[in-house]
C-alpha atoms as a PDB file:
ATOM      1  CA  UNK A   1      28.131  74.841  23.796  1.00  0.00           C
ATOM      2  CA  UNK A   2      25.504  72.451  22.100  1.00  0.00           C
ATOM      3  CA  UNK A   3      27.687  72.830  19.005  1.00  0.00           C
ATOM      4  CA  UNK A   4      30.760  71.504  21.156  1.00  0.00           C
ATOM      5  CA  UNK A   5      28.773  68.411  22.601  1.00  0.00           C
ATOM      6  CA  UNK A   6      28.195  67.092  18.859  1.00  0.00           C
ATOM      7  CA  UNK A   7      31.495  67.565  17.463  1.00  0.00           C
ATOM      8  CA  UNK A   8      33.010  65.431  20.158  1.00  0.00           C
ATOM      9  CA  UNK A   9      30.540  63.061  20.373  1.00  0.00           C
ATOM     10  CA  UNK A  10      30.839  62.988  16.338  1.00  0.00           C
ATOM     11  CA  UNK A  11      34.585  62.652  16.356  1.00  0.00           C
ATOM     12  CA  UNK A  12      33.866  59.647  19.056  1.00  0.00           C
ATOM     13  CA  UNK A  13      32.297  58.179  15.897  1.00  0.00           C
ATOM     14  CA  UNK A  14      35.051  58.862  13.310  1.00  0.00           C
ATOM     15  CA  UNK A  15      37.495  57.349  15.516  1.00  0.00           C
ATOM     16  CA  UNK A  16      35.639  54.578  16.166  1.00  0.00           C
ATOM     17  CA  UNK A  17      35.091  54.115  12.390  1.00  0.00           C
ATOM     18  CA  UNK A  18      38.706  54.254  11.866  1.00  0.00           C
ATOM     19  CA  UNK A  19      39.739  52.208  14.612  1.00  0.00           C
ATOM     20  CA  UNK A  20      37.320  49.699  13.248  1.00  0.00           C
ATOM     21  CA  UNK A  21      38.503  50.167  10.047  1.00  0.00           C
ATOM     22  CA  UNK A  22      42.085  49.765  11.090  1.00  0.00           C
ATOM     23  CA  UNK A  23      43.808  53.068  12.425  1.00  0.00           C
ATOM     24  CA  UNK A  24      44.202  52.165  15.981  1.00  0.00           C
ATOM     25  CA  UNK A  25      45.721  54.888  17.714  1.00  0.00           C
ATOM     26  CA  UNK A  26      45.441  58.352  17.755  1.00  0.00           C
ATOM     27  CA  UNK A  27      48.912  58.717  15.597  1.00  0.00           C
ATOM     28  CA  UNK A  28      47.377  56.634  12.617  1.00  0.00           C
ATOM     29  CA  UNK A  29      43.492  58.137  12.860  1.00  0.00           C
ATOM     30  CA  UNK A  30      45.641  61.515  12.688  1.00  0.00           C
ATOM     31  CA  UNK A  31      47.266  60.232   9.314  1.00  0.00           C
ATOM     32  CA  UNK A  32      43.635  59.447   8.044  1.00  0.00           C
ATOM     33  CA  UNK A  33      42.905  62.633   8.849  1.00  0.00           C
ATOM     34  CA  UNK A  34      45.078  64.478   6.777  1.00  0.00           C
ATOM     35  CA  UNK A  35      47.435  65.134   9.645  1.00  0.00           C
ATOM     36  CA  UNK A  36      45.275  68.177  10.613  1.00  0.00           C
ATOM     37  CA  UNK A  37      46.102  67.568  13.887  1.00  0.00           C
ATOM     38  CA  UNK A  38      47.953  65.655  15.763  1.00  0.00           C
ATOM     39  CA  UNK A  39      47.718  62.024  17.680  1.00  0.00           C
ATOM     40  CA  UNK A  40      48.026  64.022  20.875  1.00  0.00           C
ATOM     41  CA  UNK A  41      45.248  66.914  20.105  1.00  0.00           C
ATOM     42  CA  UNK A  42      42.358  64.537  19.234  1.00  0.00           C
ATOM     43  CA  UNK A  43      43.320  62.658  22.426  1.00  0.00           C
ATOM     44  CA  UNK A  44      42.713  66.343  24.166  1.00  0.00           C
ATOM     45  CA  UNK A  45      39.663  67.009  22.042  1.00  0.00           C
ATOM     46  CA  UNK A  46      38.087  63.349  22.605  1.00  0.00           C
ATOM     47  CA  UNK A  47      38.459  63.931  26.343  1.00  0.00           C
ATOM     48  CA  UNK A  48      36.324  67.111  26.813  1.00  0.00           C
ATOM     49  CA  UNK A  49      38.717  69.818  24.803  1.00  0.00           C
ATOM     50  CA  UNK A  50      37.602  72.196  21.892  1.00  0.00           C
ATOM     51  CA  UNK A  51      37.234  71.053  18.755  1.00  0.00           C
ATOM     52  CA  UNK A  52      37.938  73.770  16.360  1.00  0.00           C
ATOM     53  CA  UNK A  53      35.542  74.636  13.681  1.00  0.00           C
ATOM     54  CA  UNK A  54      39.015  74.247  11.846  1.00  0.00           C
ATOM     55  CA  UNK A  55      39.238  71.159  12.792  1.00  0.00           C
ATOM     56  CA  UNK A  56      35.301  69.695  12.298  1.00  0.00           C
ATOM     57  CA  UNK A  57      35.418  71.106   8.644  1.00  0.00           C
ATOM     58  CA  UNK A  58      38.782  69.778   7.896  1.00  0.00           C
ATOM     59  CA  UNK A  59      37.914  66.384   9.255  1.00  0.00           C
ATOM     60  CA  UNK A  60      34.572  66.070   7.138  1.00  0.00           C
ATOM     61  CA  UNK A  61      36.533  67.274   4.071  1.00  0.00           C
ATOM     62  CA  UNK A  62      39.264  64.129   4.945  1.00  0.00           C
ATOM     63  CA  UNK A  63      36.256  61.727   5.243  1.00  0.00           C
ATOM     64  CA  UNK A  64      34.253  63.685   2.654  1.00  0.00           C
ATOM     65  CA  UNK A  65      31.388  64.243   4.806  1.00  0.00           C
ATOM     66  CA  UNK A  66      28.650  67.157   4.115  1.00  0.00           C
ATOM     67  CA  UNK A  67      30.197  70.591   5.458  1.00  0.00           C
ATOM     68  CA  UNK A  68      28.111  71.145   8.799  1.00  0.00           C
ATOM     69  CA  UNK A  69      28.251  66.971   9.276  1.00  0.00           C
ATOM     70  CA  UNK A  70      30.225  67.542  12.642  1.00  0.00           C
ATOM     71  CA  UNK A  71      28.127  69.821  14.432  1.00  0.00           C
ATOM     72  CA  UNK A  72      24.985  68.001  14.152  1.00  0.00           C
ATOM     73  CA  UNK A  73      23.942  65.002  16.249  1.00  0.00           C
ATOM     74  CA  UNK A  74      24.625  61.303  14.348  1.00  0.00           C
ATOM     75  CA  UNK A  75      24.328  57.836  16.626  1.00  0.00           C
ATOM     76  CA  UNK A  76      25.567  55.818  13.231  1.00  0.00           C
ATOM     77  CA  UNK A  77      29.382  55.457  12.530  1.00  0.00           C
ATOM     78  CA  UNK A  78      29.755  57.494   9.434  1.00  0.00           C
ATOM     79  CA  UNK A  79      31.058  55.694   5.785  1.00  0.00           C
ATOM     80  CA  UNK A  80      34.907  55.660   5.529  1.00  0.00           C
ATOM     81  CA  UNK A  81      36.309  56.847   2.097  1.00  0.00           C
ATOM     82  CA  UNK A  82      37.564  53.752  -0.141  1.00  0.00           C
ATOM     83  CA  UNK A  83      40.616  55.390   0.077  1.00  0.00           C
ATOM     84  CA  UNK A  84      40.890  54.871   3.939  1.00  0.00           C
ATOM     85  CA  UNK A  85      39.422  51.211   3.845  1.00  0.00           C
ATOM     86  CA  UNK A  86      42.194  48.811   4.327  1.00  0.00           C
ATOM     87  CA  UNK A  87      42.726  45.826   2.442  1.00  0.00           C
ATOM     88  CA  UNK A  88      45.579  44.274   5.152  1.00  0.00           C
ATOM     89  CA  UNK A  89      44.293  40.907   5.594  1.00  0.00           C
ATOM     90  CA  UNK A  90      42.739  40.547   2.037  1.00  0.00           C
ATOM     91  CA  UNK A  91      43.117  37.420   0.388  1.00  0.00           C
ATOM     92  CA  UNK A  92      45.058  37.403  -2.765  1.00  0.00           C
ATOM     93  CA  UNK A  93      43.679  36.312  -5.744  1.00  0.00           C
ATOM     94  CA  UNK A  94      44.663  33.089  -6.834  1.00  0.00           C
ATOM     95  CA  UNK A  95      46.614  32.451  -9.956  1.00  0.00           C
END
């Protein structure tokens, strides 16, 4: 049950980090995710539904956290691949 508690409050921190990091909605943190679930599911997991074991180790391989990183308890958002960091609003270099 403890094991539950972290995971969700740790994927309250990934999808924080990716909202921040500009993947607001469920749909597009999904993508980031590596489509392991859908928009809908983490939407049922974030509001008090299992999270897999599946799912925990497939979301810390996608954001190449430490296996075990989801079932442990973390207050800071976690470091976003430089793949996932988006470079929307960038500045182009001048010529």
């Amino acid at each position: 049950m403890i094991r539950q508690i972290h995971r969700r409050q740790n994927l309250a921190l990934i999808l924080s980090t990716l909202e921040f990091a500009g993947y607001p909605c469920p749909h597009t943190q999904a993508g980031a995710l590596g489509n392991i679930v859908t928009g809908r599911k983490l939407i049922r997991m974030i509001q008090g539904g299992d999270v897999p074991s599946l799912f925990a180790r497939g979301a810390e391989h996608a954001l190449e956290l430490k296996r075990g990183w989801m079932d442990l308890p973390y207050n800071d958002m976690p470091l976003l691949p430089v793949r996932l960091v988006r470079h929307d609003d960038a500045v182009p270099d001048p010529l």
